[in-house]
C-alpha atoms as a PDB file:
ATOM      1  CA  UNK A   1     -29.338 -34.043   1.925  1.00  0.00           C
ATOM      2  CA  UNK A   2     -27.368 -33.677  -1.409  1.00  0.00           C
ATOM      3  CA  UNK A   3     -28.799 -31.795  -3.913  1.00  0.00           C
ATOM      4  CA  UNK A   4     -29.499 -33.597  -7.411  1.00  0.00           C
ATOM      5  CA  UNK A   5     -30.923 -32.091 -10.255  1.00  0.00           C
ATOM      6  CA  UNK A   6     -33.444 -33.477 -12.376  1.00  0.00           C
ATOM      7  CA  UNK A   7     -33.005 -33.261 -15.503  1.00  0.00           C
ATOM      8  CA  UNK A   8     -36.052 -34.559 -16.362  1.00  0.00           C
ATOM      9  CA  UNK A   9     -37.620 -30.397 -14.946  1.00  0.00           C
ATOM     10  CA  UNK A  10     -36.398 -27.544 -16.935  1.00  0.00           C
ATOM     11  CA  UNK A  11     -34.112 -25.618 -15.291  1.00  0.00           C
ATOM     12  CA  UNK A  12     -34.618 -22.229 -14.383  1.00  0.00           C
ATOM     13  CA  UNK A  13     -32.843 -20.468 -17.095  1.00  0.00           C
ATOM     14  CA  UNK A  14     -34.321 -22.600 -19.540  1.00  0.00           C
ATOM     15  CA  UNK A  15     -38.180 -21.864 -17.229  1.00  0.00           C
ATOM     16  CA  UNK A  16     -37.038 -18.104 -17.652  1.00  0.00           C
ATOM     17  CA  UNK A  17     -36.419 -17.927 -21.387  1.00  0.00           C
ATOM     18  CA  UNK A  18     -39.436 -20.424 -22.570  1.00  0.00           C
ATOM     19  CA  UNK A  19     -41.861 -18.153 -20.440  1.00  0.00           C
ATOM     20  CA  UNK A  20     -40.434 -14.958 -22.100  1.00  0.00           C
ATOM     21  CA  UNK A  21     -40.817 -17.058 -25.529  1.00  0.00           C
ATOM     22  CA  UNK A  22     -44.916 -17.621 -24.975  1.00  0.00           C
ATOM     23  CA  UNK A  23     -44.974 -14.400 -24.203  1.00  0.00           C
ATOM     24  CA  UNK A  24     -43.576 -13.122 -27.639  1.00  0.00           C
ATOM     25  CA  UNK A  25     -45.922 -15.287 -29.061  1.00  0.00           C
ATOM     26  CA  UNK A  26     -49.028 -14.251 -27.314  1.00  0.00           C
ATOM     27  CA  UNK A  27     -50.913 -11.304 -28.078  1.00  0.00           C
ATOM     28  CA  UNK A  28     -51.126  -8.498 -25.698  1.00  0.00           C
ATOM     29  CA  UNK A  29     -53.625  -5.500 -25.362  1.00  0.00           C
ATOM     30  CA  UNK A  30     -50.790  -3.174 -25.253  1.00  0.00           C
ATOM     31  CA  UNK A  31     -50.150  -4.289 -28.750  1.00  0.00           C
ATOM     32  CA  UNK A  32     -47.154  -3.066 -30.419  1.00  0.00           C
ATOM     33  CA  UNK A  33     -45.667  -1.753 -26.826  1.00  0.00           C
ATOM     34  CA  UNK A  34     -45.858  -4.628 -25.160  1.00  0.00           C
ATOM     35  CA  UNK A  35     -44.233  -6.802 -27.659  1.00  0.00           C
ATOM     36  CA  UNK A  36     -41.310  -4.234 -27.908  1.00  0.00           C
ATOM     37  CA  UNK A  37     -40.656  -4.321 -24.129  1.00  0.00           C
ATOM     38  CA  UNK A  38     -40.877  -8.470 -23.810  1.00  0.00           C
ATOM     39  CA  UNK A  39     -38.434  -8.749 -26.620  1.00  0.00           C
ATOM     40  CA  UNK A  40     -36.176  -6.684 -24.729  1.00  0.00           C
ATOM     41  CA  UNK A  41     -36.781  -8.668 -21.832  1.00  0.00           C
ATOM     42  CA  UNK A  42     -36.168 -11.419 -23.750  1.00  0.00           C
ATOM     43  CA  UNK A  43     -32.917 -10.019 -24.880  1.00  0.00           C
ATOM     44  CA  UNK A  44     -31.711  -8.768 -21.837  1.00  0.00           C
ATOM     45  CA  UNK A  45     -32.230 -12.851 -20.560  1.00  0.00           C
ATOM     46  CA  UNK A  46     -30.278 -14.130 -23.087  1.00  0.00           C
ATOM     47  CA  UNK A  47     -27.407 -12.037 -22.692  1.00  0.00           C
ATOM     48  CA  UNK A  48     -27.743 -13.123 -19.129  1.00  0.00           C
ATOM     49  CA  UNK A  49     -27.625 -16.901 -19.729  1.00  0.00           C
ATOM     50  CA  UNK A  50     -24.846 -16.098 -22.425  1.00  0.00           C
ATOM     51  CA  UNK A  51     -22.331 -14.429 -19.460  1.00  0.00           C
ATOM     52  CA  UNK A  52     -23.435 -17.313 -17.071  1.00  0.00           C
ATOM     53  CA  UNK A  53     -22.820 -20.232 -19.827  1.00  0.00           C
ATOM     54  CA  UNK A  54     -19.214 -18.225 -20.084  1.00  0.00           C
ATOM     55  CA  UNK A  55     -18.363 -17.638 -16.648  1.00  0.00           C
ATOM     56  CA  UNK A  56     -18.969 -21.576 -16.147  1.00  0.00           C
ATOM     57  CA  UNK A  57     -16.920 -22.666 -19.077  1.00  0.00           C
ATOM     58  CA  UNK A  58     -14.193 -20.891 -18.060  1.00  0.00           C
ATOM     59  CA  UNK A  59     -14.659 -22.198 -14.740  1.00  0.00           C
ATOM     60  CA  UNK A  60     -14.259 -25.709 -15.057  1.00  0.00           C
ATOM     61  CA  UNK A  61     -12.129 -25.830 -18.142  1.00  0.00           C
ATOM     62  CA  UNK A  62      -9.806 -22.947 -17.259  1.00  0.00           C
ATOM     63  CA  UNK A  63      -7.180 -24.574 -15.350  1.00  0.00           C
ATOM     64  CA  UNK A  64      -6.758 -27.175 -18.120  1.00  0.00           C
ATOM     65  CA  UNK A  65      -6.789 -24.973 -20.813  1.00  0.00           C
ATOM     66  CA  UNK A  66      -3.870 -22.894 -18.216  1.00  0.00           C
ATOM     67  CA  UNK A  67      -1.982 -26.427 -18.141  1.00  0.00           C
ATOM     68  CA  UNK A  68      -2.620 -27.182 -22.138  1.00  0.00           C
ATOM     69  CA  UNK A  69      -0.832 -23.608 -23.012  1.00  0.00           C
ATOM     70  CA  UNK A  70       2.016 -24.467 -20.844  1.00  0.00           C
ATOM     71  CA  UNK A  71       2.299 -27.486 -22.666  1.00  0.00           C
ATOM     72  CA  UNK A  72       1.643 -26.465 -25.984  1.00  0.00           C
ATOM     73  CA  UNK A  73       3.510 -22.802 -26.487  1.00  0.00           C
ATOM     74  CA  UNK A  74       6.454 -22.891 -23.870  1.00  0.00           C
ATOM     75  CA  UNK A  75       8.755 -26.278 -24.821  1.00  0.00           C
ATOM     76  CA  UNK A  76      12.001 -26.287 -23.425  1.00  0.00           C
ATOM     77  CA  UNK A  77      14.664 -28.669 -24.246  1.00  0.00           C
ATOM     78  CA  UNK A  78      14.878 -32.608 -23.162  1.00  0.00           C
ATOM     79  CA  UNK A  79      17.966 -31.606 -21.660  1.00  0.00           C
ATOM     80  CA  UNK A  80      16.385 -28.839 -19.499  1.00  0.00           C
ATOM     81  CA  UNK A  81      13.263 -30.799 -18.927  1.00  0.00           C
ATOM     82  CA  UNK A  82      15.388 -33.727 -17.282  1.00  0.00           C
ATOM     83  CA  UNK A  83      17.154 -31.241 -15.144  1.00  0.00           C
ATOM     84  CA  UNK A  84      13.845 -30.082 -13.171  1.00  0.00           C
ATOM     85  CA  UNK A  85      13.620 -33.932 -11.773  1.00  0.00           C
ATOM     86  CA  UNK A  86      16.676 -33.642 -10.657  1.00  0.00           C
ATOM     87  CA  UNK A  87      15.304 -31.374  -7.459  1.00  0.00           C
ATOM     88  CA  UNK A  88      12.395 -28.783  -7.022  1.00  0.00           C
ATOM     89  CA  UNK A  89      15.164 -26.373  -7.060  1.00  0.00           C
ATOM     90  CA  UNK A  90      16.427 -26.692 -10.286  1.00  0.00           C
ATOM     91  CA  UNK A  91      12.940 -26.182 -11.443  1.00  0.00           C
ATOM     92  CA  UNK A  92      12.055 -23.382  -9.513  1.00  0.00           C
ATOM     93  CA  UNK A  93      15.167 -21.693 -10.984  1.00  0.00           C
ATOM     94  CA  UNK A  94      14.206 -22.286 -14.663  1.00  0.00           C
ATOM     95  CA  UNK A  95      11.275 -19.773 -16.110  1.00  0.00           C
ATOM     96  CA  UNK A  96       9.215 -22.340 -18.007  1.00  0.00           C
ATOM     97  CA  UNK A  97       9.759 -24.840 -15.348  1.00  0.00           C
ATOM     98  CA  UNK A  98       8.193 -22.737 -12.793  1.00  0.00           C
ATOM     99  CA  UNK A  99       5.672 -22.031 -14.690  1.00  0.00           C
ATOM    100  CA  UNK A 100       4.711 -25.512 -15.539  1.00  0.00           C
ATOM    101  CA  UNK A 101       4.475 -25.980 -11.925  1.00  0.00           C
ATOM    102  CA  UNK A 102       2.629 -23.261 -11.034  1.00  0.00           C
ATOM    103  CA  UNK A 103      -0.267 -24.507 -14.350  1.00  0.00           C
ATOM    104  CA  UNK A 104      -0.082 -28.455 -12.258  1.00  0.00           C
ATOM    105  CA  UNK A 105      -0.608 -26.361  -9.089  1.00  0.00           C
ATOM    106  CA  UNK A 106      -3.909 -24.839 -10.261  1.00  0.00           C
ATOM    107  CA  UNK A 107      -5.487 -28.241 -11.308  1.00  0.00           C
ATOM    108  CA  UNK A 108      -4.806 -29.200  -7.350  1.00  0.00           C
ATOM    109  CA  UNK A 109      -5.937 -26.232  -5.816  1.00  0.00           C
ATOM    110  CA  UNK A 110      -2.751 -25.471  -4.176  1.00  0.00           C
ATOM    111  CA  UNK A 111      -1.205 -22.447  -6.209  1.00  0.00           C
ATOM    112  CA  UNK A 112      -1.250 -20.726  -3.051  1.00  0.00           C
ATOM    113  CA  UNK A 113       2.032 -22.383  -1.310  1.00  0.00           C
ATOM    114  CA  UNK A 114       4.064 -21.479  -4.845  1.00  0.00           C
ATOM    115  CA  UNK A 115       2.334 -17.979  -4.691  1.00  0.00           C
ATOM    116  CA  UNK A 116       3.434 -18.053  -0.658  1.00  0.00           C
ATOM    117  CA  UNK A 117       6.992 -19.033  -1.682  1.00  0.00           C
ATOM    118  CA  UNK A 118       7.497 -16.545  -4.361  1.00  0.00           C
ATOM    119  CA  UNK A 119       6.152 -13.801  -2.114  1.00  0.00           C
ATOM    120  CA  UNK A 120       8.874 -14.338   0.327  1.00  0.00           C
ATOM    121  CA  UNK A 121      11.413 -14.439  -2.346  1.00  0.00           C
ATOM    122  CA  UNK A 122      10.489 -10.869  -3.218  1.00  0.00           C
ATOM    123  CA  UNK A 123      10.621  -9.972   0.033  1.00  0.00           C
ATOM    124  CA  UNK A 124      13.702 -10.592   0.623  1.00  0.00           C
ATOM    125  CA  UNK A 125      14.641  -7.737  -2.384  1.00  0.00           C
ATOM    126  CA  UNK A 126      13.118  -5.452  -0.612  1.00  0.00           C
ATOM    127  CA  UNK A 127      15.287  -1.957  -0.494  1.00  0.00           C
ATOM    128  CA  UNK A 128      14.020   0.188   2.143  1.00  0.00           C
ATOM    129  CA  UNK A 129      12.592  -0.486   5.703  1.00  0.00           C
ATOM    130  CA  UNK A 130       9.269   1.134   4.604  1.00  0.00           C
ATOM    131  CA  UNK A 131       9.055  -1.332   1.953  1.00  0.00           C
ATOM    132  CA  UNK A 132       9.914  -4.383   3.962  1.00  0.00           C
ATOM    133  CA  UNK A 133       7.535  -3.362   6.867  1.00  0.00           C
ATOM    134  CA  UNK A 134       4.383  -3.127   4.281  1.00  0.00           C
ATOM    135  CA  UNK A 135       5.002  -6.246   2.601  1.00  0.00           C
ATOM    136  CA  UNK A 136       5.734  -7.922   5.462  1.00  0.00           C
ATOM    137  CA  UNK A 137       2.193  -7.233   6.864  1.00  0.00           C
ATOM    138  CA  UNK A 138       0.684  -7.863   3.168  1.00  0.00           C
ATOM    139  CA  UNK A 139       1.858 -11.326   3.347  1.00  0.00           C
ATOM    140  CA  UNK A 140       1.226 -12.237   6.546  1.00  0.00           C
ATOM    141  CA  UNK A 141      -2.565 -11.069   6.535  1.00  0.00           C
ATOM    142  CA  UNK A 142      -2.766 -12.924   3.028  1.00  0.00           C
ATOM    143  CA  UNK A 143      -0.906 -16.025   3.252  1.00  0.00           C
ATOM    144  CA  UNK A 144      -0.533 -17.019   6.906  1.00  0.00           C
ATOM    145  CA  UNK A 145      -3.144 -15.222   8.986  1.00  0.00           C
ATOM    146  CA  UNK A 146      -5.636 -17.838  10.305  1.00  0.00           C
ATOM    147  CA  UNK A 147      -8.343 -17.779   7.637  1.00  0.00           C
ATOM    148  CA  UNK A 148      -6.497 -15.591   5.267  1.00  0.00           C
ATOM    149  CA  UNK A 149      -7.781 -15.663   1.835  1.00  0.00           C
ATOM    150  CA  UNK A 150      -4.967 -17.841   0.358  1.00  0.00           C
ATOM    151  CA  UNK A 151      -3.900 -19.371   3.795  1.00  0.00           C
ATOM    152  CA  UNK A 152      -0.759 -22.151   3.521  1.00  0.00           C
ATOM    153  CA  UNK A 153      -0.257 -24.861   6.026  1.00  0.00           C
ATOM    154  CA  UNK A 154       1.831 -24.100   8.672  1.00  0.00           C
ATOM    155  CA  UNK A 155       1.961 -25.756  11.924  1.00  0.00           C
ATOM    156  CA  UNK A 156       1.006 -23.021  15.631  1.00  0.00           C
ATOM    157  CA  UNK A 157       4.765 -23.071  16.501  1.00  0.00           C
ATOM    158  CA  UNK A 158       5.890 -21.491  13.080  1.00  0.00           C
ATOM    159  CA  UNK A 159       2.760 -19.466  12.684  1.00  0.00           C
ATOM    160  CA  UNK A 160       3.265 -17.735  16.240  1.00  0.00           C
ATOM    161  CA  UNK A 161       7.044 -17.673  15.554  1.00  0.00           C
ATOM    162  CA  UNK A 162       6.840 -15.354  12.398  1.00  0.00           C
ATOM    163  CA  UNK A 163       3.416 -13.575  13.728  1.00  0.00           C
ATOM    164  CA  UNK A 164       6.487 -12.479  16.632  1.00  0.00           C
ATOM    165  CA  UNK A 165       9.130 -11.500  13.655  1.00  0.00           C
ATOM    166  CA  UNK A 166       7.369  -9.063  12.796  1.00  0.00           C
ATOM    167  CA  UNK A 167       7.557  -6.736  15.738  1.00  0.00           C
ATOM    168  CA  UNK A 168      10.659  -6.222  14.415  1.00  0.00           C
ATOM    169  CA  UNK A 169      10.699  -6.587  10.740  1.00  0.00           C
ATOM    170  CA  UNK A 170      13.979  -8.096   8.938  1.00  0.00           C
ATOM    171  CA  UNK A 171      14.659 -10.277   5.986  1.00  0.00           C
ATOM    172  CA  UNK A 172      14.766 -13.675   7.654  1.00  0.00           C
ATOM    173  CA  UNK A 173      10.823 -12.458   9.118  1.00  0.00           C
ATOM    174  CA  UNK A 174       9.233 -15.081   7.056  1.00  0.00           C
ATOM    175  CA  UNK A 175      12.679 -17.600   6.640  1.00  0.00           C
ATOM    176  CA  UNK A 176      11.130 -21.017   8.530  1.00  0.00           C
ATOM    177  CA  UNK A 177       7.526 -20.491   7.270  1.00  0.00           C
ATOM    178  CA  UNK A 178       9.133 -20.454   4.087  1.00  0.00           C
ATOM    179  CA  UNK A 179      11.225 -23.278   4.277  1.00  0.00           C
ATOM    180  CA  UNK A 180       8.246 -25.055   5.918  1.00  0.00           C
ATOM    181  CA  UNK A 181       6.091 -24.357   2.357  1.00  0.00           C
ATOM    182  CA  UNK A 182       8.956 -25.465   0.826  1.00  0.00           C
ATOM    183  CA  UNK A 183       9.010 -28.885   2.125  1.00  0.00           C
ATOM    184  CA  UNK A 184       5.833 -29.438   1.826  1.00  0.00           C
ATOM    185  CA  UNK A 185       5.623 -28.673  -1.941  1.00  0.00           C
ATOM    186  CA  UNK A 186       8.881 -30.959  -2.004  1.00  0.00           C
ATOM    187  CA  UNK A 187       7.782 -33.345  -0.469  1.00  0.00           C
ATOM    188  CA  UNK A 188       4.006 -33.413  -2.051  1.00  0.00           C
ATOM    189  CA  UNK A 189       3.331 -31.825  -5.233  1.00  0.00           C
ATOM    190  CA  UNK A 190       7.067 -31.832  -6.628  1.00  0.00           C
ATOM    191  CA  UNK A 191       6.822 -35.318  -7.372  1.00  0.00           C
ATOM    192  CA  UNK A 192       3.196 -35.138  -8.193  1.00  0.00           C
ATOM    193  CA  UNK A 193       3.989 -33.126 -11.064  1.00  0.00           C
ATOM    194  CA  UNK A 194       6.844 -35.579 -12.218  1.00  0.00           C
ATOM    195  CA  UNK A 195       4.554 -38.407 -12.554  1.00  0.00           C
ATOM    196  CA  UNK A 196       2.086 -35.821 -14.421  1.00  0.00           C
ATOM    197  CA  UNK A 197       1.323 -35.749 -17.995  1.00  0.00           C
ATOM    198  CA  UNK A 198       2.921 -32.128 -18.561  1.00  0.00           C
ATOM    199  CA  UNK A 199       5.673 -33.038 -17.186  1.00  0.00           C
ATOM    200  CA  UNK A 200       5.843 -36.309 -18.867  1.00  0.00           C
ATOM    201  CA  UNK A 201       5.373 -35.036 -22.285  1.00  0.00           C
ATOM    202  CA  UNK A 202       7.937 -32.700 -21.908  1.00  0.00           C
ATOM    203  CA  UNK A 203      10.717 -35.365 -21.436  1.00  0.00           C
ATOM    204  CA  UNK A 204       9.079 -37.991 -24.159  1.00  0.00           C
ATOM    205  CA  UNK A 205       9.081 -35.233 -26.753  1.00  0.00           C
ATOM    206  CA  UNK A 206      12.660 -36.369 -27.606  1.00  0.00           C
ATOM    207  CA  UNK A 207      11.634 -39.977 -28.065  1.00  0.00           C
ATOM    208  CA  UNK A 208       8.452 -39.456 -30.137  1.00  0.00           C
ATOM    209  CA  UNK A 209      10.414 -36.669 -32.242  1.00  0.00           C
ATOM    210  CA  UNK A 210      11.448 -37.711 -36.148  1.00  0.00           C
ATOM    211  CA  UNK A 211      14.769 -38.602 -36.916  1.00  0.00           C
ATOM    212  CA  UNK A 212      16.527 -35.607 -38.642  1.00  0.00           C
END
């Protein structure tokens, strides 16, 4: 059964901090002692409630105050904005573009395939064996390992074929999970994030400009 909260009840923060309230307000035998040590219970609860109020603000409101800053601070041209609908490329390629993408991904919950793509990228500038060998393992146990903490979606075929790349570990190890990731962002979010309203503010700001 869902669980609904009634508003109607106090909730258990507000319980907590009412209850330590009454007893401020009561008097104790203890006197002076006991007054001290409830008002530093008291205290203690607040700052409690304080941390929890800011851990959930940021929670809910953090990916659109991510996407608002991208929106607000980094404005590229019209003319550069145009070229990222031309292909997910293009806006991969351009610094604010990709990281206008990356804000949209967060509100969907699917930074990870960006974060998967990038990975590989860097890879793939990897200068010594060593190197390649241990990031090689980093992204496979983080990205593509079955329940991995930021697991993309790849299909058993190209999931087994790179788990077998890397008995031998080269650049093209992660090359068709990759592309995979790639399509699917192409295919999906790319023109998600055309028809968004980041994306569409950034190409109207020419037309709702003043005349110079």
């Amino acid at each position: 059964m869902p669980f609904f909260r009634d508003l109607s009840k106090p909730q258990p923060h507000e319980y907590h901090s009412e209850k330590l309230l009454s007893l401020l307000q009561c008097p104790s035998p203890s006197g002076g002692l006991r007054r001290r040590h409830t008002m530093k219970e008291a205290k203690d609860m607040k700052n409690r409630l304080g941390f929890l109020r800011r851990r959930n603000d940021s929670g809910s409101g953090g990916n659109a105050a991510k996407l608002d800053k991208v929106g607000k601070t980094v404005k590229p041209s019209y003319e550069e904005a145009i070229k990222w609908g031309e292909s997910l490329e293009k806006l991969l390629i351009h610094k604010y573009g990709l990281a206008a993408f990356r804000a949209f991904l967060r509100t969907e919950f699917s930074e990870e395939n960006l974060e998967f793509w990038l990975a590989c990228e860097d890879y793939k500038k990897a200068k010594s064996q060593s190197k390649m060998i241990s990031k090689a393992k980093k992204i496979f146990g983080e990205y593509i390992a079955i329940q991995s903490c930021k697991e993309v979606n790849l299909d058993s075929y190209t999931r087994e074929h790179t788990k077998e790349n890397l008995q031998k570990v080269s650049r093209s190890c992660f090359d068709l999970a990759q592309k995979r990731i790639y399509g699917l962002m192409e295919k999906d979010s790319y023109p998600r994030f055309l028809r968004s309203d980041l994306y569409l503010d950034l190409i109207n700001q020419k037309k709702n400009s003043p005349p110079s």
